[in-house]
Protein backbone atom coordinates (compact mmCIF):
# COMPACT_ATOMS: atom_id res chain seq x y z
CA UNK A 1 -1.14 18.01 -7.78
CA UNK A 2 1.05 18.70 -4.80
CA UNK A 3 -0.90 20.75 -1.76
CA UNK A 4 1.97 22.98 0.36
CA UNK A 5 1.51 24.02 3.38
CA UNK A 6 2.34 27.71 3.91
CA UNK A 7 1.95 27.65 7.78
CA UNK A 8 1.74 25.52 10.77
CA UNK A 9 0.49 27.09 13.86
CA UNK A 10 2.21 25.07 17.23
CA UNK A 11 0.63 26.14 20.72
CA UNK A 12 3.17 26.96 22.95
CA UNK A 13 2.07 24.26 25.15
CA UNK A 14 2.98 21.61 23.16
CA UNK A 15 6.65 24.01 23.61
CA UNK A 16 7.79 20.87 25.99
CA UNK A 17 6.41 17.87 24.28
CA UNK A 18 8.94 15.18 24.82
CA UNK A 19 9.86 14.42 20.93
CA UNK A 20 12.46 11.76 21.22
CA UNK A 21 9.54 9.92 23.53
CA UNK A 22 6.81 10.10 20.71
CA UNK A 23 9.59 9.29 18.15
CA UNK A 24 10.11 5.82 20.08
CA UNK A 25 6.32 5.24 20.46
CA UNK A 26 5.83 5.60 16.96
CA UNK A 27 9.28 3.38 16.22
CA UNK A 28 7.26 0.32 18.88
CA UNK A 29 4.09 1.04 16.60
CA UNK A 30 5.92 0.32 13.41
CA UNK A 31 7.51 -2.76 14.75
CA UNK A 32 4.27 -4.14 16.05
CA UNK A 33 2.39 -3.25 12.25
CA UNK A 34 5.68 -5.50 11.15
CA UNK A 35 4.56 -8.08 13.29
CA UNK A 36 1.44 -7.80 12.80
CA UNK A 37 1.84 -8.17 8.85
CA UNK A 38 3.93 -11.48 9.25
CA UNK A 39 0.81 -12.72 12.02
CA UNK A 40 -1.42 -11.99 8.73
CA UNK A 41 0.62 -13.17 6.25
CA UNK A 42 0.44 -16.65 8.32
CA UNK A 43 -2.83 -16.96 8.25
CA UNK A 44 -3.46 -15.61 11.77
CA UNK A 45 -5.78 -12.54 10.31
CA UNK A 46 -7.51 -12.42 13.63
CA UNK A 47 -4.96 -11.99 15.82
CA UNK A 48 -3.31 -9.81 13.42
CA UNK A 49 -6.27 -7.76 14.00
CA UNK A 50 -6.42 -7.49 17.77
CA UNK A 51 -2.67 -6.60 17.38
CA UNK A 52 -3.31 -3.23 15.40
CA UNK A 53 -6.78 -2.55 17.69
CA UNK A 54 -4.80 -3.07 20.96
CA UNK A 55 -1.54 -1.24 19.33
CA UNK A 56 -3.10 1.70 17.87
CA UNK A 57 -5.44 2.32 21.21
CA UNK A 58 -2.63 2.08 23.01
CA UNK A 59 -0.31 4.83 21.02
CA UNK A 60 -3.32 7.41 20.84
CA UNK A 61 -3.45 6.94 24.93
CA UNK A 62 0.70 6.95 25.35
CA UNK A 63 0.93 10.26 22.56
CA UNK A 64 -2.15 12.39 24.75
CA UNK A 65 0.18 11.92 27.45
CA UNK A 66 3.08 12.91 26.39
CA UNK A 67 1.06 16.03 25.21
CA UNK A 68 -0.64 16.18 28.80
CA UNK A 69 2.92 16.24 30.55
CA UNK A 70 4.10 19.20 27.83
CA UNK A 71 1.45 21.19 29.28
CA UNK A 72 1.73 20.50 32.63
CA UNK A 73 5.28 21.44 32.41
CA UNK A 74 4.42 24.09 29.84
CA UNK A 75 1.97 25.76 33.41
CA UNK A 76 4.64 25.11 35.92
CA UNK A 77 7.31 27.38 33.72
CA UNK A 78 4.49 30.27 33.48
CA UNK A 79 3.68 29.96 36.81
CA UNK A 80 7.20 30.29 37.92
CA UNK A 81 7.87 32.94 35.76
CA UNK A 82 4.98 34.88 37.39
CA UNK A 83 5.51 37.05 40.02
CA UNK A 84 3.54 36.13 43.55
């Protein structure tokens, strides 16, 4: 059975999240599960492995960023928009 979703609630921080940037993180972790699937296939299970630890530690860290800078820049528009 098929769940829907009938609602997605955004903050407005996340307003100014820089979408073509997570786009091309996520395009560098698909390449890397590639390589790390031909590693595997090789026999190299172990370094195959430490590919996808180091990889997917590495996009979490790289993707809060992004979502760090959208709401820095999401507190510099309100706070220019507010009167001194």
């Amino acid at each position: 059975m098929q769940k829907r979703v009938k609602s997605v609630r955004i903050p407005w921080e996340l307003e100014d999240l820089d979408l073509p940037g997570v786009i091309r993180e996520f395009e560098k972790y698909s390449r890397d599960l590639e390589s790390a699937s031909i590693l595997k296939s090789q026999g190299n299970a172990p370094a195959a492995e430490a590919l996808l630890k180091t990889r997917q530690a590495d996009l979490g860290r790289k993707i809060g960023h992004k979502i760090w800078e959208a709401r820095v820049r999401h507190a510099e528009k309100i706070r220019a928009q507010t009167p001194d």
